[in-house]
Each structure stands twice: as structure tokens, then as C-alpha cells.
PDB file of N, CA and C in Angstrom:
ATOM      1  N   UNK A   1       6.796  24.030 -33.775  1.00  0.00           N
ATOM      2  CA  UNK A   1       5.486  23.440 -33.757  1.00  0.00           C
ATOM      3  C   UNK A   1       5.562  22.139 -32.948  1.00  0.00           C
ATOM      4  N   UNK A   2       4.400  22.213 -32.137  1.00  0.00           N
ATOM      5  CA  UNK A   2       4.432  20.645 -30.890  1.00  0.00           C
ATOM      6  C   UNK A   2       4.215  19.541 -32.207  1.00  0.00           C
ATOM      7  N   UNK A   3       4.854  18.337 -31.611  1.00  0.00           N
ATOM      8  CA  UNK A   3       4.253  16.939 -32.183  1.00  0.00           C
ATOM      9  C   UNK A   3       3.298  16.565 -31.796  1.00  0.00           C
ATOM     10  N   UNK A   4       2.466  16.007 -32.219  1.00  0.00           N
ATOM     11  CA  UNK A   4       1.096  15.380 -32.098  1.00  0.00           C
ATOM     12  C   UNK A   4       1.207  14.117 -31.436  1.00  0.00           C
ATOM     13  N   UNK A   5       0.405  13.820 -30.359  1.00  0.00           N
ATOM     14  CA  UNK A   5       0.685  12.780 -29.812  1.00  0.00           C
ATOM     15  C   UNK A   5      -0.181  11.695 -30.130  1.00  0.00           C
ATOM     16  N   UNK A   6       0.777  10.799 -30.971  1.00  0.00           N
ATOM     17  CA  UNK A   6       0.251   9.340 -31.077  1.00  0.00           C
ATOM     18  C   UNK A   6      -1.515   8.766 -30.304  1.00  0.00           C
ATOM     19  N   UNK A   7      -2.064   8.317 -30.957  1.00  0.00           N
ATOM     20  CA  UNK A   7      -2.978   7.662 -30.303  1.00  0.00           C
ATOM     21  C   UNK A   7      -2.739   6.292 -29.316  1.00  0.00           C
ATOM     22  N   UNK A   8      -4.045   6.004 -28.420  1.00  0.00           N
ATOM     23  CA  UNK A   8      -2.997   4.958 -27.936  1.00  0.00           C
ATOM     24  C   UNK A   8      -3.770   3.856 -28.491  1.00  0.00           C
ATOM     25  N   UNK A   9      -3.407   2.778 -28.846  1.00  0.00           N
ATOM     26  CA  UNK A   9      -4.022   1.718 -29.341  1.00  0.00           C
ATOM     27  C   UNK A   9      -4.941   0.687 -28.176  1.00  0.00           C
ATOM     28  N   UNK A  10      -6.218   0.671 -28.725  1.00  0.00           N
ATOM     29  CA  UNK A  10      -6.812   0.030 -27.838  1.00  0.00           C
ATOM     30  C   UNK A  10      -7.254  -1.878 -28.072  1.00  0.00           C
ATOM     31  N   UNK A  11      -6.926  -2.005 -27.283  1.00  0.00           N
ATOM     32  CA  UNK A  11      -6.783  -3.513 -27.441  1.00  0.00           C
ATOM     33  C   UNK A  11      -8.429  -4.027 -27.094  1.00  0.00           C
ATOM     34  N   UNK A  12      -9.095  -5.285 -28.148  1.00  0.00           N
ATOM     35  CA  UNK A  12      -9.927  -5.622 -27.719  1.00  0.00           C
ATOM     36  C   UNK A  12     -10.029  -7.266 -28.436  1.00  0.00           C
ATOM     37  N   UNK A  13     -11.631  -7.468 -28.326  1.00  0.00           N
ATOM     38  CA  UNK A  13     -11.479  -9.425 -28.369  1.00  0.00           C
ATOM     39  C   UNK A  13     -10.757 -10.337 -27.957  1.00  0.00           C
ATOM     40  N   UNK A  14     -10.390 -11.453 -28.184  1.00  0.00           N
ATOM     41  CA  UNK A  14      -9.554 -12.039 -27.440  1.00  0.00           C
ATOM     42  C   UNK A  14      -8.630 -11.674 -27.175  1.00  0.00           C
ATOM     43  N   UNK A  15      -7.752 -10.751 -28.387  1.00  0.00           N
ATOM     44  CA  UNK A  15      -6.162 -10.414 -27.385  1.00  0.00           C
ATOM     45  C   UNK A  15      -6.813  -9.499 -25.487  1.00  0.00           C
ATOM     46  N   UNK A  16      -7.875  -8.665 -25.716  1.00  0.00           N
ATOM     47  CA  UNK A  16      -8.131  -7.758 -24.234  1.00  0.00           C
ATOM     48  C   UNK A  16      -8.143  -8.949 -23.358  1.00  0.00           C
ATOM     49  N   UNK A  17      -9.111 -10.283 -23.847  1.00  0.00           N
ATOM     50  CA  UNK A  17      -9.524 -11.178 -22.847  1.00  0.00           C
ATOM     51  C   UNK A  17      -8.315 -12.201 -21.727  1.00  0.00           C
ATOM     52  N   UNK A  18      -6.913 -12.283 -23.135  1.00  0.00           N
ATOM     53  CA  UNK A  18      -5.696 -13.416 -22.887  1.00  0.00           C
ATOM     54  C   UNK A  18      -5.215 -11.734 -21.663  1.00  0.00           C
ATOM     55  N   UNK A  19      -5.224 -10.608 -22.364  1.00  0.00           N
ATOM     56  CA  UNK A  19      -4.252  -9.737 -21.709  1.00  0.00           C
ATOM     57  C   UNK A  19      -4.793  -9.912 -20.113  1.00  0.00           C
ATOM     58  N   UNK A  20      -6.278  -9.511 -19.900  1.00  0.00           N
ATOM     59  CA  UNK A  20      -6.739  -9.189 -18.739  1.00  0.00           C
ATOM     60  C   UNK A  20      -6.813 -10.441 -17.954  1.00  0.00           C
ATOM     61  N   UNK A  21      -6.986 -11.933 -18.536  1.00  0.00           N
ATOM     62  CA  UNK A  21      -6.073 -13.061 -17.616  1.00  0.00           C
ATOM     63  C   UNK A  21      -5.040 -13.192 -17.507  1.00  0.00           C
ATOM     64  N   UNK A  22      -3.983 -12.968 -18.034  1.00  0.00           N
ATOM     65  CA  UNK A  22      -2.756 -12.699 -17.490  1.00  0.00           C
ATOM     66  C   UNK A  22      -2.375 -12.055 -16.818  1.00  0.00           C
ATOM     67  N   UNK A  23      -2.872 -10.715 -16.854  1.00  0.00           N
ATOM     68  CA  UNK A  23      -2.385  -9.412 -15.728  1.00  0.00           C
ATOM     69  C   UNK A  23      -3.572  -9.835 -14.221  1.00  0.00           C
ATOM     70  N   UNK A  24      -4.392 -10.524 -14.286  1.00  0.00           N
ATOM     71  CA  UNK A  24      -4.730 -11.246 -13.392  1.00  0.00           C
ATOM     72  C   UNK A  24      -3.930 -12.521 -12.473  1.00  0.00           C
ATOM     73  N   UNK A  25      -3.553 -13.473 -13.218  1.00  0.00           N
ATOM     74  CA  UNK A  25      -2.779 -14.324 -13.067  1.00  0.00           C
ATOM     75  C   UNK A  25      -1.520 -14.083 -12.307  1.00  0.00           C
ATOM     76  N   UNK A  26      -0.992 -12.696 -12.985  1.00  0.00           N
ATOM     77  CA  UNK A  26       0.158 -12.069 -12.635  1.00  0.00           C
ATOM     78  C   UNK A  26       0.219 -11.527 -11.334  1.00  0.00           C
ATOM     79  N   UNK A  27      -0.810 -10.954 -10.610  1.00  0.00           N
ATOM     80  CA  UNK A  27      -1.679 -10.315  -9.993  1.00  0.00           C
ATOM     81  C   UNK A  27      -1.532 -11.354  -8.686  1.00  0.00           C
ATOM     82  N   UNK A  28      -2.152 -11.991  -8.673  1.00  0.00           N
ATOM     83  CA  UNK A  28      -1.994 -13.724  -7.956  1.00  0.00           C
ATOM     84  C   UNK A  28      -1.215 -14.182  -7.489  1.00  0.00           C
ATOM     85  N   UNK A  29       0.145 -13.988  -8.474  1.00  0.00           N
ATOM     86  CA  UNK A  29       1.401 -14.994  -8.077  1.00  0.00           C
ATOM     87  C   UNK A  29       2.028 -13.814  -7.117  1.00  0.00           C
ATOM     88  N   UNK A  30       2.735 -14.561  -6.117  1.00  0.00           N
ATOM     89  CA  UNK A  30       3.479 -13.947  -5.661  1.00  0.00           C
ATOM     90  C   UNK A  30       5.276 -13.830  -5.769  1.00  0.00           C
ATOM     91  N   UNK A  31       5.588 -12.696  -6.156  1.00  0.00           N
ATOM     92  CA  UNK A  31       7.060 -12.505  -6.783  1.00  0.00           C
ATOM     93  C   UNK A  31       7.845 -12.185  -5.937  1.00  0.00           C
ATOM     94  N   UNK A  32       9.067 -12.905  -5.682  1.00  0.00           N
ATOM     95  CA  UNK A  32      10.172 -12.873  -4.669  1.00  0.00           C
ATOM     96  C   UNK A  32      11.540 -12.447  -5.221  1.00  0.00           C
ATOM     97  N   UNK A  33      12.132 -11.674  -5.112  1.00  0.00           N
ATOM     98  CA  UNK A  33      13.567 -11.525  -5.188  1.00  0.00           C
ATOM     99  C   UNK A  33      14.363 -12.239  -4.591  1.00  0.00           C
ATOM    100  N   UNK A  34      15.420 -12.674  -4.813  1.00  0.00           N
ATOM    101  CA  UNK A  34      16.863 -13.674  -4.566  1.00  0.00           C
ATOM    102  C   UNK A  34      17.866 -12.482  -4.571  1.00  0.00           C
ATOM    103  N   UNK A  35      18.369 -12.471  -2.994  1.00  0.00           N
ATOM    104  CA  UNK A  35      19.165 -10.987  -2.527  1.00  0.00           C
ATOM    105  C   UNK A  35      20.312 -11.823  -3.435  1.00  0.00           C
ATOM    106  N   UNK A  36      20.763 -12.969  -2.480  1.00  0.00           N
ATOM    107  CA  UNK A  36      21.918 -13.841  -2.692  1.00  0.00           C
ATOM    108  C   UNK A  36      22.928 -13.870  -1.126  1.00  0.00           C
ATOM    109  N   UNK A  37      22.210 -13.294  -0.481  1.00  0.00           N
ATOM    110  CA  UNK A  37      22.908 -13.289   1.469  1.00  0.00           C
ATOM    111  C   UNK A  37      21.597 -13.868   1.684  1.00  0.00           C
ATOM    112  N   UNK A  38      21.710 -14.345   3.079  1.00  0.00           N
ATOM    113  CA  UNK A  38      20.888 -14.826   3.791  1.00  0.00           C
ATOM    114  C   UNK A  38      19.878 -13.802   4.907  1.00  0.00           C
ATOM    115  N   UNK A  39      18.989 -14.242   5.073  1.00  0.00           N
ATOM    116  CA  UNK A  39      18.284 -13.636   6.024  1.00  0.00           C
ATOM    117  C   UNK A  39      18.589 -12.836   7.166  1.00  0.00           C
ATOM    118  N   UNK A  40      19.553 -13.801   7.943  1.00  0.00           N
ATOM    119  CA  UNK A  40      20.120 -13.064   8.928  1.00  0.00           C
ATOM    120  C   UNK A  40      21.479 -11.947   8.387  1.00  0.00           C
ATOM    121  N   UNK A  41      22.235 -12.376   6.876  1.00  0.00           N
ATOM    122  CA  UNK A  41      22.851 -11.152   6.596  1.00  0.00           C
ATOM    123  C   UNK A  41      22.290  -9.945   6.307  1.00  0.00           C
ATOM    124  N   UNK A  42      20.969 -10.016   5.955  1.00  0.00           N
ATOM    125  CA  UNK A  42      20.449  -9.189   5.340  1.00  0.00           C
ATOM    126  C   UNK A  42      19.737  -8.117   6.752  1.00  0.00           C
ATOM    127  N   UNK A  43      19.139  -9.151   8.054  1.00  0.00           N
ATOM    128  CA  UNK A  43      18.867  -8.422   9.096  1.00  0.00           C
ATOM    129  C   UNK A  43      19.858  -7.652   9.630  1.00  0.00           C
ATOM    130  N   UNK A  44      21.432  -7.977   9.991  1.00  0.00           N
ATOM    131  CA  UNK A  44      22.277  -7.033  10.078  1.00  0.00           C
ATOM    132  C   UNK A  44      22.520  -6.482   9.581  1.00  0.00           C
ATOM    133  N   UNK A  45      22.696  -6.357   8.120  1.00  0.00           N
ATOM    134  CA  UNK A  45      23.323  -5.351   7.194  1.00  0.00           C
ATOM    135  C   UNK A  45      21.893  -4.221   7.811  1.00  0.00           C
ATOM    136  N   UNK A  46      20.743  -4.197   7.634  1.00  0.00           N
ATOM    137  CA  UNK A  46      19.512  -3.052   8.347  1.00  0.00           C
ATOM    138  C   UNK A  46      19.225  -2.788   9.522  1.00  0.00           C
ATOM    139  N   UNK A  47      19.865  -3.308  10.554  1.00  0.00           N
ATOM    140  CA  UNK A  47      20.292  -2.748  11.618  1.00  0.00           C
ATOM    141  C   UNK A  47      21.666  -2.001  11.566  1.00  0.00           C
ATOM    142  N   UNK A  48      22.226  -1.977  10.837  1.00  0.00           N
ATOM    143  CA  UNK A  48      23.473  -1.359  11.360  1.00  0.00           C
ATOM    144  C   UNK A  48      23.024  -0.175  10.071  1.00  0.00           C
ATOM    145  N   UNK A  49      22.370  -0.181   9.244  1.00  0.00           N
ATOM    146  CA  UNK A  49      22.049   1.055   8.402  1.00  0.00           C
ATOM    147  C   UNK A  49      21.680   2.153   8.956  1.00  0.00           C
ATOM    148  N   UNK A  50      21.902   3.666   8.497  1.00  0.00           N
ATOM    149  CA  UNK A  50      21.612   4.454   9.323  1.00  0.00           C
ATOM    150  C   UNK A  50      20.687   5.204   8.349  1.00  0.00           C
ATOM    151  N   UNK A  51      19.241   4.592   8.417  1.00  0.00           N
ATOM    152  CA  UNK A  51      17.668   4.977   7.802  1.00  0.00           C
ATOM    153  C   UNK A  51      17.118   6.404   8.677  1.00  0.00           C
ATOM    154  N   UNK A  52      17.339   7.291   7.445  1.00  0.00           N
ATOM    155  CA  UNK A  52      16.730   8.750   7.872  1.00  0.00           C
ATOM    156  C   UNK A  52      15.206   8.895   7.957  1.00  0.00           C
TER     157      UNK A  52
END
């Protein structure tokens, strides 16, 4: 016999309002990765890659 699948919980009042400014906010910022090589290591290491 299948399991029944959970409902999904719906979020509302202020927690929807904090959620949907944050995932806004989040939205906004811009997120950078830290390789830990530098720019130009990182341009050679993708030139010399062999991208199918």
C-alpha cells in the first residue's frame, strides 16, 4: 500500500510577510564564491580545459 503524502504546510501572516522579505532581500544581494586562485589562475586553468 502507497504512503500518503504529507500535506504541505502553508505559511501565512507575518511569518509569509518576514519570509517573502527575505527571499526578496536575498534575491538582491549579490552572492560570490571565493575559488581561493586568482583570476588569472583560474583563466588558464579554462583555457587549457578541454570543454565538450
Amino acid at each position: 500500500m502507497a504512503t500518503p503524502i504529507r500535506p504541505i504546510p502553508v505559511v501565512t501572516g507575518d511569518d509569509a510577510l518576514r519570509f517573502v522579505e527575505a527571499a526578496e532581500a536575498a534575491e538582491r544581494t549579490p552572492h560570490t564564491v571565493e575559488l581561493g586562485i586568482s583570476r588569472e589562475e583560474f583563466n588558464k586553468i579554462m583555457q587549457t580545459a578541454q570543454l565538450y
